[in-house]
C-alpha atoms as a PDB file:
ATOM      1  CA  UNK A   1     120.222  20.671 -21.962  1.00  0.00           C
ATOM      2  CA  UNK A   2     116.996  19.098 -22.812  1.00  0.00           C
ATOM      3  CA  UNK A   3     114.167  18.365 -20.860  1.00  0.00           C
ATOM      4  CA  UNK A   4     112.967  15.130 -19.320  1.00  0.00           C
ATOM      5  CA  UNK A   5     109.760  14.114 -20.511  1.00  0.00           C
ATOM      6  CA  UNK A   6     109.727  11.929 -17.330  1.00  0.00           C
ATOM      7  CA  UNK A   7     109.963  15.430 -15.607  1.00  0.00           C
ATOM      8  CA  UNK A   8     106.953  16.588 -17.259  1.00  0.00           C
ATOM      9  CA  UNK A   9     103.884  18.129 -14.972  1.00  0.00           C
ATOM     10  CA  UNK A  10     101.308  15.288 -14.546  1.00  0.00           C
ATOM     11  CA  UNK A  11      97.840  16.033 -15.412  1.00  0.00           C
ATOM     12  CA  UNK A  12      95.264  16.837 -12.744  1.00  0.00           C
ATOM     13  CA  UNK A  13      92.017  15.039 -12.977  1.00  0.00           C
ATOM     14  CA  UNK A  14      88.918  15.434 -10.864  1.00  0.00           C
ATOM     15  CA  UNK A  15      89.055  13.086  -8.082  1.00  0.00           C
ATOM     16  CA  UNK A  16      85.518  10.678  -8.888  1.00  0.00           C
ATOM     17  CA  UNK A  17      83.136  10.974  -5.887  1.00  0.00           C
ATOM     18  CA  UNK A  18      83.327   8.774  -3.068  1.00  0.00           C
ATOM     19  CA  UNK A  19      80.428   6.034  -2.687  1.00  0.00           C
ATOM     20  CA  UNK A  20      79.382   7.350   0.751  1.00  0.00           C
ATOM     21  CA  UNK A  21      78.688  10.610  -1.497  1.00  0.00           C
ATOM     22  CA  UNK A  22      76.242   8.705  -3.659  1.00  0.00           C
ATOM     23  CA  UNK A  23      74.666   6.794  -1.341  1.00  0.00           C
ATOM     24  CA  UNK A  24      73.747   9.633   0.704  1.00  0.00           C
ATOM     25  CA  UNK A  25      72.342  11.380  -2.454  1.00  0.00           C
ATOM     26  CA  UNK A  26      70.387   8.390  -3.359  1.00  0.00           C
ATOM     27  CA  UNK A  27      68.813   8.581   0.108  1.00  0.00           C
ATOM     28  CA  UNK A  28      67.762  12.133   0.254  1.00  0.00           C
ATOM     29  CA  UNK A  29      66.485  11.566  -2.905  1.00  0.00           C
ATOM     30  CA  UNK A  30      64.165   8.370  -1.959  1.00  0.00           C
ATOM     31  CA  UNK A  31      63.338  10.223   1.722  1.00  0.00           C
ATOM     32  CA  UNK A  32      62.162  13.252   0.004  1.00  0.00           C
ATOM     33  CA  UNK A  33      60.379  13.157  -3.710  1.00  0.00           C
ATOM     34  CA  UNK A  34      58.107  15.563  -5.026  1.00  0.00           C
ATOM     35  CA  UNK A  35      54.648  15.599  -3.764  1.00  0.00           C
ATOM     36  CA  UNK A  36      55.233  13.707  -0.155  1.00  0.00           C
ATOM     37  CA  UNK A  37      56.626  16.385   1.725  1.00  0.00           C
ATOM     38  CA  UNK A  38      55.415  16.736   5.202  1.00  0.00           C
ATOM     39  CA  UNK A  39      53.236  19.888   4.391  1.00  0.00           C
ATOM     40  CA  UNK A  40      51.345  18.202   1.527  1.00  0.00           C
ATOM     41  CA  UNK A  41      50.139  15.450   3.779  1.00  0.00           C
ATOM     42  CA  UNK A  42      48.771  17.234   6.448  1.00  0.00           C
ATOM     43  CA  UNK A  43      46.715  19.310   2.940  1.00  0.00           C
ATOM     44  CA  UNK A  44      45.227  16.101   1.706  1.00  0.00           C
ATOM     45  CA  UNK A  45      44.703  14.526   5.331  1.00  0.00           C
ATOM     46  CA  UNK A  46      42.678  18.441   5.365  1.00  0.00           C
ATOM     47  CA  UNK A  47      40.725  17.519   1.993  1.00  0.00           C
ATOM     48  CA  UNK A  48      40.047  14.042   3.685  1.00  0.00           C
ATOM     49  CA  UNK A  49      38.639  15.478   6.901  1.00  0.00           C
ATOM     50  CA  UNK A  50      36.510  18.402   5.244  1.00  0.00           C
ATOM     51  CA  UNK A  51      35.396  15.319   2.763  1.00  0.00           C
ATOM     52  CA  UNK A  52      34.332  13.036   5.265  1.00  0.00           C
ATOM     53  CA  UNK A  53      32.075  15.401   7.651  1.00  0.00           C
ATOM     54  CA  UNK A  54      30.540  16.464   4.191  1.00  0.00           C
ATOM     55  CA  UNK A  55      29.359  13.126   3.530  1.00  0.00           C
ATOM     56  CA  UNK A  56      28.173  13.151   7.817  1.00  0.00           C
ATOM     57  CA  UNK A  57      26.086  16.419   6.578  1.00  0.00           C
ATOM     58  CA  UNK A  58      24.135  14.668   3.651  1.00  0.00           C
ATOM     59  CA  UNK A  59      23.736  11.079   5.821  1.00  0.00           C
ATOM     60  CA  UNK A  60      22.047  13.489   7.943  1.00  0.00           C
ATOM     61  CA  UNK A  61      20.076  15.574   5.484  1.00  0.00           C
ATOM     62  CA  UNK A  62      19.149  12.410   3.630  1.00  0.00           C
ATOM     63  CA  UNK A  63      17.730  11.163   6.959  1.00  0.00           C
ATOM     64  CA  UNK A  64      15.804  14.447   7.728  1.00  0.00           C
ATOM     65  CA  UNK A  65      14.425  14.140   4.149  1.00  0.00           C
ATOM     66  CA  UNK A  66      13.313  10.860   5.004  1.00  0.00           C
ATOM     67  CA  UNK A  67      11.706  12.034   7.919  1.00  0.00           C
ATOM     68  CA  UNK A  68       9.921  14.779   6.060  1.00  0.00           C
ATOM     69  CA  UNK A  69       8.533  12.217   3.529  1.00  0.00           C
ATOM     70  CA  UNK A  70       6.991  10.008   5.802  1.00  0.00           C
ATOM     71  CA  UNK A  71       5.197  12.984   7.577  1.00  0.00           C
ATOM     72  CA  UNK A  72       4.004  13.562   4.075  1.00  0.00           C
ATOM     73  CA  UNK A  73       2.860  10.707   3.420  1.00  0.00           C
ATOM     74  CA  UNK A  74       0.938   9.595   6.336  1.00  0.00           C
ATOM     75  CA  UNK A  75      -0.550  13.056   6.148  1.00  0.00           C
ATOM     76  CA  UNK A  76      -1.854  12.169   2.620  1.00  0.00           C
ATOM     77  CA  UNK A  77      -2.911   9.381   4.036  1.00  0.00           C
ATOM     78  CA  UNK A  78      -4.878  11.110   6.833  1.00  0.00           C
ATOM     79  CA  UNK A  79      -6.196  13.099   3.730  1.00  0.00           C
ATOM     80  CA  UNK A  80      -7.376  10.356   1.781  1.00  0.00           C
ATOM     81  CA  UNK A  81      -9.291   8.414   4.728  1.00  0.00           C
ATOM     82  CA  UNK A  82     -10.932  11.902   5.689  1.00  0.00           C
ATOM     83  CA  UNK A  83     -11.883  12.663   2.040  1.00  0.00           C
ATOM     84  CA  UNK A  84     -13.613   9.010   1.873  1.00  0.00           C
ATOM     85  CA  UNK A  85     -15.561   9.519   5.402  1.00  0.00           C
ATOM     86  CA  UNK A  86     -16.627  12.669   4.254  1.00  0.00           C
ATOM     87  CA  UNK A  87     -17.880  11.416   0.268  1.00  0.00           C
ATOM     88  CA  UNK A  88     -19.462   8.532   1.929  1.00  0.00           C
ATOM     89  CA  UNK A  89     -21.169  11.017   4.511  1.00  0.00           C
ATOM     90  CA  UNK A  90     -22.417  12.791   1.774  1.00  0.00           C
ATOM     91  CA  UNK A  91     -24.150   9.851  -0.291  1.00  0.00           C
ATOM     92  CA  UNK A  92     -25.645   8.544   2.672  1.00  0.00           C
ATOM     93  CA  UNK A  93     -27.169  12.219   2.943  1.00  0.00           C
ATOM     94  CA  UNK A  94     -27.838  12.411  -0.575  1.00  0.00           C
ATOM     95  CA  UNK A  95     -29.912   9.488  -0.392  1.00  0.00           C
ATOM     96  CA  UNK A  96     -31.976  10.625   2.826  1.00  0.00           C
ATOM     97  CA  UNK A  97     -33.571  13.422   1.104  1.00  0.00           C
ATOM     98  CA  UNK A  98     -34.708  11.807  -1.678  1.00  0.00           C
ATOM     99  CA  UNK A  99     -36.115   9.037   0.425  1.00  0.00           C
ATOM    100  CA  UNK A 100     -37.645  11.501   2.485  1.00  0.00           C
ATOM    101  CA  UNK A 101     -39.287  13.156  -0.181  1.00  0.00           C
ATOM    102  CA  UNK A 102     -40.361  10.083  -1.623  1.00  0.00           C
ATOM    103  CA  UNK A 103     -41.720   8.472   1.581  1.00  0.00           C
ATOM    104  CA  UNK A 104     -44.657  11.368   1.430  1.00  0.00           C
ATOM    105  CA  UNK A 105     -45.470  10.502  -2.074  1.00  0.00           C
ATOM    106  CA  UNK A 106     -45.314   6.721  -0.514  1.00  0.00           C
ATOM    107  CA  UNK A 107     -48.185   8.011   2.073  1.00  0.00           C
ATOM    108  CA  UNK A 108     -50.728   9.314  -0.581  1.00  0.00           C
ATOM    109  CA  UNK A 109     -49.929   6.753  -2.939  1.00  0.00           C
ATOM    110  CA  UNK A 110     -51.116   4.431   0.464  1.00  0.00           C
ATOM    111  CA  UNK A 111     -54.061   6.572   0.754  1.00  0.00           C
ATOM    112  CA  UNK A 112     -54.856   6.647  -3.000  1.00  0.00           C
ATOM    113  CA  UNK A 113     -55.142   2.203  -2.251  1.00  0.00           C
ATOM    114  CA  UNK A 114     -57.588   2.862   0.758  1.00  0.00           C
ATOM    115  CA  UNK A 115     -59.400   4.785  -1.310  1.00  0.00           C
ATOM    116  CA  UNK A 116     -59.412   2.292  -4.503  1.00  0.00           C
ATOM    117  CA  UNK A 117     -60.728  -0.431  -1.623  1.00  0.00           C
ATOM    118  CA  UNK A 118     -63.493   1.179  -0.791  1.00  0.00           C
ATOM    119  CA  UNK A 119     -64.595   1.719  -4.023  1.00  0.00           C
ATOM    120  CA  UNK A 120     -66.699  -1.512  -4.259  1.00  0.00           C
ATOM    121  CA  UNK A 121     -68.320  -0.841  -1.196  1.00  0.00           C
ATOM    122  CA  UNK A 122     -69.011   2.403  -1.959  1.00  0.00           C
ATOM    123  CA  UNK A 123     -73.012   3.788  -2.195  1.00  0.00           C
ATOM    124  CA  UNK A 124     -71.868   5.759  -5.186  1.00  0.00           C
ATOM    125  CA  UNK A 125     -69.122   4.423  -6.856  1.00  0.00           C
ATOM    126  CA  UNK A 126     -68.806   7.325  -9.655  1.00  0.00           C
ATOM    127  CA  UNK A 127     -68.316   9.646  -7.130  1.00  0.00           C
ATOM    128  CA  UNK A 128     -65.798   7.309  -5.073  1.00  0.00           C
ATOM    129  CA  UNK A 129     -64.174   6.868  -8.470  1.00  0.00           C
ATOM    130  CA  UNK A 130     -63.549  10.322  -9.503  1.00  0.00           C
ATOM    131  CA  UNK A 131     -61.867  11.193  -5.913  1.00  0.00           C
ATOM    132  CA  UNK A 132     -59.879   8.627  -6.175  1.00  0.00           C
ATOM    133  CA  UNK A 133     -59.046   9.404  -9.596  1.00  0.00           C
ATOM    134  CA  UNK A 134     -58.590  12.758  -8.565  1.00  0.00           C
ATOM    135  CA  UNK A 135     -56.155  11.521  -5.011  1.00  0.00           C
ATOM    136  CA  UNK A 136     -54.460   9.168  -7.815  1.00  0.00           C
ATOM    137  CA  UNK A 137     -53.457  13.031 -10.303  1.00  0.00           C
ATOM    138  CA  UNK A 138     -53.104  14.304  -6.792  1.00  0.00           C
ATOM    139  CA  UNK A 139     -49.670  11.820  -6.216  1.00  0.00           C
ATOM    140  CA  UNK A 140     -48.363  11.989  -9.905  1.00  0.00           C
ATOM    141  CA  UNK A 141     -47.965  15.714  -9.963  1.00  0.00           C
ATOM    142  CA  UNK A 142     -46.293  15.668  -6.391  1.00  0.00           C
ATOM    143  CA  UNK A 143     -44.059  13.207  -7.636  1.00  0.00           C
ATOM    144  CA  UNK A 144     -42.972  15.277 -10.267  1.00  0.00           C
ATOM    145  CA  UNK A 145     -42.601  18.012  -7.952  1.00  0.00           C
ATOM    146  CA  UNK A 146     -40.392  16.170  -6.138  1.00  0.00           C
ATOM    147  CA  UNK A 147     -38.168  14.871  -8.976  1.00  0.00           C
ATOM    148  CA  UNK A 148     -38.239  18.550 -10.658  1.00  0.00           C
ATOM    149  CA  UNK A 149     -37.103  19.963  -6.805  1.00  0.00           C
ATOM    150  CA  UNK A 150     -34.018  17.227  -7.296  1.00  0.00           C
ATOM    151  CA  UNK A 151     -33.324  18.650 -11.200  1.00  0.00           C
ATOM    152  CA  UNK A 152     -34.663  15.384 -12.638  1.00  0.00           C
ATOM    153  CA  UNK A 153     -36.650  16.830 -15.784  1.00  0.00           C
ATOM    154  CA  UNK A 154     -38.231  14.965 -19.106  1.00  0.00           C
ATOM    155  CA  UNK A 155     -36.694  14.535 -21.994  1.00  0.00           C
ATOM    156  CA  UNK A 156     -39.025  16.015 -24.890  1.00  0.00           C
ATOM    157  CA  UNK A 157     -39.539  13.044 -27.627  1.00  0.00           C
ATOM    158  CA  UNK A 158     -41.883  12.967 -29.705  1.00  0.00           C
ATOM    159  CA  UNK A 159     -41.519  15.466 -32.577  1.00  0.00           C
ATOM    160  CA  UNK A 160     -38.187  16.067 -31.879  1.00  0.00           C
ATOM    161  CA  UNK A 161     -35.206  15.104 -34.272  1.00  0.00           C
ATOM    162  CA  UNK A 162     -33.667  11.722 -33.280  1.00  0.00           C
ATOM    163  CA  UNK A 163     -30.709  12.805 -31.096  1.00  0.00           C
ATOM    164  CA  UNK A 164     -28.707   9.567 -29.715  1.00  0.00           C
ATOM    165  CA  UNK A 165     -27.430  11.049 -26.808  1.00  0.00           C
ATOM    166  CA  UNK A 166     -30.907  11.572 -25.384  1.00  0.00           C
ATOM    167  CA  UNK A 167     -32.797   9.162 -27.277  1.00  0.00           C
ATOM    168  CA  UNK A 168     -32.854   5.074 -27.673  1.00  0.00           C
ATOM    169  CA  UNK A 169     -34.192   3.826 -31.224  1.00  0.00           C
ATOM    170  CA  UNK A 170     -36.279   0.522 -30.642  1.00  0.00           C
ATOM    171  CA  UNK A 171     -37.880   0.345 -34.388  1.00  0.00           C
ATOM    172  CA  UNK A 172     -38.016   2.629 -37.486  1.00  0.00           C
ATOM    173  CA  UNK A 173     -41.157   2.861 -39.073  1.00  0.00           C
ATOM    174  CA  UNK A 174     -41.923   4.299 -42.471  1.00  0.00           C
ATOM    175  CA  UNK A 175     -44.029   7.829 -42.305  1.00  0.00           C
ATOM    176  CA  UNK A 176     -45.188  10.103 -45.199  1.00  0.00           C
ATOM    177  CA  UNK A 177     -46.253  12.337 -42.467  1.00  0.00           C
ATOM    178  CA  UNK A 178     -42.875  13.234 -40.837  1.00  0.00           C
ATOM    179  CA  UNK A 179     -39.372  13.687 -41.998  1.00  0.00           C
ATOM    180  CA  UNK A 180     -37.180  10.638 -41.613  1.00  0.00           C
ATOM    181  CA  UNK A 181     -35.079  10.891 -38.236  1.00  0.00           C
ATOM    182  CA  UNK A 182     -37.956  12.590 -36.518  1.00  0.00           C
ATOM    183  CA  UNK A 183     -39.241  10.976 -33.407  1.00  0.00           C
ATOM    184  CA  UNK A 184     -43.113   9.451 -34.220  1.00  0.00           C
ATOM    185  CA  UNK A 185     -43.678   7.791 -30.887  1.00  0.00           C
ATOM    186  CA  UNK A 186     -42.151   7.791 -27.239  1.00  0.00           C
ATOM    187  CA  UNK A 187     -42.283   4.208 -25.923  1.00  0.00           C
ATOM    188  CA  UNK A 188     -40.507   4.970 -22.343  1.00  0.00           C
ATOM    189  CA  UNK A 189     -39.931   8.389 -20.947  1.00  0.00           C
ATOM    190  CA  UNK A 190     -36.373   9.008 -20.779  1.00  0.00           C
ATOM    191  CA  UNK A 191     -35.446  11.891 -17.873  1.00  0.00           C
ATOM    192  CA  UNK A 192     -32.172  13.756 -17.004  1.00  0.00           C
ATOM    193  CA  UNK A 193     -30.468  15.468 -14.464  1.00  0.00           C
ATOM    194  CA  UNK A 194     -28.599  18.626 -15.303  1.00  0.00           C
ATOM    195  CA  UNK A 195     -26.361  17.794 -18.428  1.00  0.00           C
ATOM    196  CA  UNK A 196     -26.704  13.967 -17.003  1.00  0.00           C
ATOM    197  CA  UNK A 197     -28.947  11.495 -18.646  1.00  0.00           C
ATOM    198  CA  UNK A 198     -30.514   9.553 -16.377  1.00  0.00           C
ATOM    199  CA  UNK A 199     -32.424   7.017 -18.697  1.00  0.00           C
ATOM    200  CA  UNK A 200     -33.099   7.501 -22.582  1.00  0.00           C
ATOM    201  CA  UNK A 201     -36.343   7.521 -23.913  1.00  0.00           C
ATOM    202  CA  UNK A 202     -37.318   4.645 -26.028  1.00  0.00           C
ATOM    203  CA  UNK A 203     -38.693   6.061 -28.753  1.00  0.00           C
ATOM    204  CA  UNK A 204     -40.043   4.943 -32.553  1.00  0.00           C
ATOM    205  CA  UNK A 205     -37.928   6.745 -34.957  1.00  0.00           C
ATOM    206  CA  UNK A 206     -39.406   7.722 -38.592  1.00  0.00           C
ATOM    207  CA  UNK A 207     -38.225   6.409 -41.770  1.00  0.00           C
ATOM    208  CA  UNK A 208     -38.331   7.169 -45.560  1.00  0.00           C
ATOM    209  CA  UNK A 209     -41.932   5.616 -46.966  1.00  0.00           C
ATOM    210  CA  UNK A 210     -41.790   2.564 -48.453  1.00  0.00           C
ATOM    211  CA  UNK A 211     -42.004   2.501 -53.019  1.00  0.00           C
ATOM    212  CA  UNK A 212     -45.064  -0.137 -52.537  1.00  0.00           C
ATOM    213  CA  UNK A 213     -47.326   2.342 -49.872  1.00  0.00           C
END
């Protein structure tokens, strides 16, 4: 006898899933993706914290810098107006002694004009004349003395090679007795004082001779 084919064992097939499967995969899936879990949060609300009281520490550093350069500064400051009190001091004292020492050479040179005065009413005016001659060389070497005690010395001219830094041309004048560039003449004494130069001397400068002397 043959078989039925209608009697034939069916085929099993898997069963698809239900939709309340899927839907609760889909929502585990949306409630918890990669990189939001609950421990991950409370790392980056960490990174937040420790971020935001490092940015408290330099507000406050930056203000305690501040603080420090205005201290500075006024201190400068403080410096500065101190350094200018004390420079000015100094001038003022600077110019004292040299007005003291000048205001005896201002006496004799007062004396010396008594003395020229009385000349014409003197009962021997050759004799008045050479003391006050004498009074007048009397004041010019103090003077000196003075200026010398101060470092104020002369500047050696005449003879002396033409040197610009010490010496002010006012004419050139031909010579067959001195080598061109020397110094034939001072004009105005020239002093300085130490490597300073107070004035220049004015000084005639020589020059090659002329074809026609």
């Amino acid at each position: 006898m043959s078989a039925d084919p209608n009697d034939s064992q069916p085929t099993t097939h898997d069963s698809p899933p239900e939709a309340d499967d899927v839907a609760d995969a889909d929502s585990v899936d949306r409630e918890d993706p990669a990189g939001d879990r609950p421990d991950d949060a409370e790392a980056l609300a960490g990174e937040v914290e420790a971020l935001r009281e490092e940015v408290d520490g330099l507000e406050d550093e930056r203000e305690e810098l501040n603080e420090r350069l205005l201290r500075k500064a006024a201190e400068l400051e403080n410096v500065r107006r101190r350094m200018d009190r004390e420079k000015k001091r100094r001038h003022v004292a600077g110019k004292e002694t040299v007005l003291e020492s000048m205001l005896e050479v201002l006496d004799d040179f007062e004396r010396s004009l008594d003395a020229a005065q009385d000349l014409d009413v003197s009962d021997d005016p050759e004799s008045a004349y050479e003391t006050l001659e004498g009074g007048v060389e009397m004041v010019y070497r103090k003077f000196q003395d003075q200026l010398q005690s101060l470092g104020v010395e002369p500047i050696e001219a005449e003879g002396e090679p033409f040197d610009e830094q010490l010496h002010e041309a006012m004419m050139r004048q031909p010579s067959e007795d001195a080598a061109p560039g020397t110094v034939l003449q001072e004009i105005q004494r020239g002093y300085t004082m130490g490597d300073r130069v107070l004035r220049h001397s004015r000084v005639v400068v020589a020059a090659e001779p002329s074809e026609n002397s």
